[in-house]
N, C-alpha and C. Protein backbone atom coordinates (compact mmCIF):
# COMPACT_ATOMS: atom_id res chain seq x y z
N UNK A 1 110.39 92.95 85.14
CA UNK A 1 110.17 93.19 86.55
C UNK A 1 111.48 92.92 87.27
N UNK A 2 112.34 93.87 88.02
CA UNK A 2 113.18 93.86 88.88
C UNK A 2 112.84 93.09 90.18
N UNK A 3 113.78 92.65 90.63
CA UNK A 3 113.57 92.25 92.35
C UNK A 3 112.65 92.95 93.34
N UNK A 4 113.24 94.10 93.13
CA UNK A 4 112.54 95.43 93.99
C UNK A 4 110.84 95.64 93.92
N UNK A 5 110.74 95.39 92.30
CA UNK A 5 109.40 95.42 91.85
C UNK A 5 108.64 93.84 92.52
N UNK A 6 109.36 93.19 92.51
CA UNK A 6 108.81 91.75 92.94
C UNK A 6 108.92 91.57 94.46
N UNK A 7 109.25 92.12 95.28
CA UNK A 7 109.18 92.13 96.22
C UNK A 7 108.17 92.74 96.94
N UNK A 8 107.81 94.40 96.30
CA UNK A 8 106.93 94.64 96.65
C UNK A 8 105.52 94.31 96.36
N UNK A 9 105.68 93.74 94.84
CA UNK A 9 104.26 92.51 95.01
C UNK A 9 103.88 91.75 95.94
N UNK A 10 104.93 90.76 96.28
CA UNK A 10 104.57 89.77 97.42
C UNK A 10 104.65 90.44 98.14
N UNK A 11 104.37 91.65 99.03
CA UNK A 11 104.59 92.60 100.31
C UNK A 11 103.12 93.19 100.09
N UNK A 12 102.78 93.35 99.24
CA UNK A 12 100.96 94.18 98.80
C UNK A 12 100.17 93.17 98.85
N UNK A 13 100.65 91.50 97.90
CA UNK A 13 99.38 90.48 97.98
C UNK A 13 99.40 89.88 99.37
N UNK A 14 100.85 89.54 100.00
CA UNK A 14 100.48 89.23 101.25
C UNK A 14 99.75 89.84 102.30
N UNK A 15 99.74 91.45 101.93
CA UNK A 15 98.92 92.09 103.29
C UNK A 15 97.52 92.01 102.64
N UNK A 16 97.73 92.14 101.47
CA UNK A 16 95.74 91.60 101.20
C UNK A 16 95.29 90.45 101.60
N UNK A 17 96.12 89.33 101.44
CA UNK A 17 95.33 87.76 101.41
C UNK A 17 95.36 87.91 103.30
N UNK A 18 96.34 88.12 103.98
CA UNK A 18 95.91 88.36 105.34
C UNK A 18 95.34 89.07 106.03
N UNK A 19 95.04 90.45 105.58
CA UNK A 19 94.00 91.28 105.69
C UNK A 19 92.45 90.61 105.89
N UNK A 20 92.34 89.97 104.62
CA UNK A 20 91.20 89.33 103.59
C UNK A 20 90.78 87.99 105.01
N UNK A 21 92.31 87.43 105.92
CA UNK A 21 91.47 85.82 106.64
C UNK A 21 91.67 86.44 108.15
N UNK A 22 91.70 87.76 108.53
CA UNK A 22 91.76 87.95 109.64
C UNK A 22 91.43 87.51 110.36
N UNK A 23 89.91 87.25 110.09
CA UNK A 23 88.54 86.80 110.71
C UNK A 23 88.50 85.50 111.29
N UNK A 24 89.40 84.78 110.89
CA UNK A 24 89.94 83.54 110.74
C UNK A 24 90.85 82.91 112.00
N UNK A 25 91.57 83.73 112.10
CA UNK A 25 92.32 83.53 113.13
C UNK A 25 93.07 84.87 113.92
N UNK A 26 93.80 84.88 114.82
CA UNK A 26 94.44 86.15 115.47
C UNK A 26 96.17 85.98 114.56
N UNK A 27 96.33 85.08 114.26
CA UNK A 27 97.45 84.81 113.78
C UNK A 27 97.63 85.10 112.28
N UNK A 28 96.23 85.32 111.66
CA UNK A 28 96.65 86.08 110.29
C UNK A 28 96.99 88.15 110.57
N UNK A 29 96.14 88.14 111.93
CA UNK A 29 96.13 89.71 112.23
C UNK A 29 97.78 89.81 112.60
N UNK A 30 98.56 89.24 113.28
CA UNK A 30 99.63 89.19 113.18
C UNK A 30 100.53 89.17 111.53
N UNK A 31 99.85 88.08 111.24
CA UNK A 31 100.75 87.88 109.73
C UNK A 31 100.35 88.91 109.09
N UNK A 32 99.14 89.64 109.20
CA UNK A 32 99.06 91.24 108.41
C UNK A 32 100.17 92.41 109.21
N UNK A 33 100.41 92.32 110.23
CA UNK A 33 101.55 93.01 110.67
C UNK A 33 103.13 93.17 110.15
N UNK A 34 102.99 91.60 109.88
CA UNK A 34 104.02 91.29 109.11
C UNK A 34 104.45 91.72 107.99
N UNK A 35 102.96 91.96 107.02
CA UNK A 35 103.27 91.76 106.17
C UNK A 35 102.96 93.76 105.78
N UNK A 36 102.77 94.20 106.71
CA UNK A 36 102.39 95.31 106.34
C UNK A 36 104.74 96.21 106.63
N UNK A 37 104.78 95.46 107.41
CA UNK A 37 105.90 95.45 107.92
C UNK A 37 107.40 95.68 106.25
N UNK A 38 106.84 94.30 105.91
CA UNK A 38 107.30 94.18 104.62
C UNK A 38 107.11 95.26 103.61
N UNK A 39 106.02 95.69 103.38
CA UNK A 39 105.47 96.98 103.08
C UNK A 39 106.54 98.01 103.22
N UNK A 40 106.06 98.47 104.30
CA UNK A 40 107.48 99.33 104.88
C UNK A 40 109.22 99.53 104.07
N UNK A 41 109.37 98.37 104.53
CA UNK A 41 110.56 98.49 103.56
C UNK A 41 110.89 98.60 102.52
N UNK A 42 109.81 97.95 101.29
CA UNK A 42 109.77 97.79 100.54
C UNK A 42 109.76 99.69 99.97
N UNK A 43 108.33 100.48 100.61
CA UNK A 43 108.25 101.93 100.30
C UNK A 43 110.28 102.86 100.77
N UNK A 44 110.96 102.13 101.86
CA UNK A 44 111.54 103.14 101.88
C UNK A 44 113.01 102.40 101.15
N UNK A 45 112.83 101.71 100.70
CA UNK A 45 114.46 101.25 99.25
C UNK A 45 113.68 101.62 98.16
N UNK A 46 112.11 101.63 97.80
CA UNK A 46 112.20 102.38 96.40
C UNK A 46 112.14 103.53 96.64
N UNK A 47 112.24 104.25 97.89
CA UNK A 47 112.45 105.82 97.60
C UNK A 47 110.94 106.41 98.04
N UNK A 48 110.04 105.72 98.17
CA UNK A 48 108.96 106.31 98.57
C UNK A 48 108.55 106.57 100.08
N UNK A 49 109.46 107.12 100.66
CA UNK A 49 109.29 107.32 102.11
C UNK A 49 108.03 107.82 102.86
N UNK A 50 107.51 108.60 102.06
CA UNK A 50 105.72 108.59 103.09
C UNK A 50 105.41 107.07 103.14
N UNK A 51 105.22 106.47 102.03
CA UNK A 51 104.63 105.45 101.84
C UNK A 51 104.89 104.23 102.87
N UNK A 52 106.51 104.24 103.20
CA UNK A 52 107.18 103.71 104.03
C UNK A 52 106.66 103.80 105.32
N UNK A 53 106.55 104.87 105.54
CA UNK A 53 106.36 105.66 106.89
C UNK A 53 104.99 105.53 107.46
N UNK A 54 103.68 105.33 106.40
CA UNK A 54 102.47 104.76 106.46
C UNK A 54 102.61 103.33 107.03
N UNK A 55 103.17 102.57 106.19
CA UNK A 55 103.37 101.26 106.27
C UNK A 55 103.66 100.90 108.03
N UNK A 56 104.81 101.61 107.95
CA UNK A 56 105.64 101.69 109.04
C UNK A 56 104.28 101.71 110.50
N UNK A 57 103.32 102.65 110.42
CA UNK A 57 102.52 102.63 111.23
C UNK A 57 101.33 102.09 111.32
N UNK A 58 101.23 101.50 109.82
CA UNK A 58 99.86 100.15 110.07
C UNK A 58 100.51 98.94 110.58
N UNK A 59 101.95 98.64 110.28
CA UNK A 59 102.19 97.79 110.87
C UNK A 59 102.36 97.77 112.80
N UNK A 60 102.16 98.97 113.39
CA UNK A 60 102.35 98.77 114.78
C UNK A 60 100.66 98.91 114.69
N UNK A 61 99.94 99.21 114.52
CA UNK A 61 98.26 99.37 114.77
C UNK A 61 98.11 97.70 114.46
N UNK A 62 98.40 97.21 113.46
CA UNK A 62 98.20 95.92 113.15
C UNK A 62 98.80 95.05 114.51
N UNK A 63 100.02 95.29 114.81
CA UNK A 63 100.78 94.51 116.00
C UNK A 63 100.06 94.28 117.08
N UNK A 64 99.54 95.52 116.98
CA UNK A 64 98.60 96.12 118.59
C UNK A 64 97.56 95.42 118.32
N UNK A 65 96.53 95.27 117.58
CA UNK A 65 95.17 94.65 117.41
C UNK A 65 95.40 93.24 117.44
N UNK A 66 96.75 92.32 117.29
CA UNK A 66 97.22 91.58 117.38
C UNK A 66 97.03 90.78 119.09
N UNK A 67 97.98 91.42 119.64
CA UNK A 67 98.32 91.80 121.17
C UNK A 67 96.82 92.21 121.88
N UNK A 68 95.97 92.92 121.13
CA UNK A 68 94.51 92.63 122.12
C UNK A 68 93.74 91.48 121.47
N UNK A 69 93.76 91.29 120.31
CA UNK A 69 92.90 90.19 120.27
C UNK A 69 93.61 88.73 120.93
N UNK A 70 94.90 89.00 120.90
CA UNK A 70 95.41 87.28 121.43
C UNK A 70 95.17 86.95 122.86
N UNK A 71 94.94 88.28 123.51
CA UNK A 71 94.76 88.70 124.84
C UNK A 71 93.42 87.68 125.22
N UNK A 72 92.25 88.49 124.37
CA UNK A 72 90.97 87.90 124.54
C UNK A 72 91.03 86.19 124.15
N UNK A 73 91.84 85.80 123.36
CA UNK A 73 91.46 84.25 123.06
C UNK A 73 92.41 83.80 124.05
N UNK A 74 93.56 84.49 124.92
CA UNK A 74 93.70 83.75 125.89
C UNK A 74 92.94 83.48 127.36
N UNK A 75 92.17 84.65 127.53
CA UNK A 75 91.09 84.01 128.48
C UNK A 75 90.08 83.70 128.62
């Protein structure tokens, strides 16, 4: 396993395990942003640019659901 390959492991299990505690807090829906984020990059250095480009836009849908739910637990 290369770097590249290991990176995008921890970039796939992290958006699962925060995916998985959303429910939990607003701050894992963020850390799924993050980590979907990670994602992203990960698809466009191995060359898989749709994949990237997916990533690329769950991570702003993720940001956003972020930004309304923190909304609601602030008032």
């Amino acid at each position: 396993m290369n770097l590249l390959t290991a990176f995008g492991l921890f970039a796939v299990t992290a958006m699962l395990v925060t995916y998985a505690l959303e429910a939990r807090s607003h701050w894992f829906i963020l850390a799924f942003a993050f980590s979907c984020a990670l994602g992203s990059v990960y698809g466009f250095l191995q060359g898989a640019w749709p994949f990237g480009l997916v990533e690329g836009v769950w991570t702003l849908v993720a940001a956003r659901r972020w930004w309304l739910k923190r909304s609601e637990v602030g008032t």
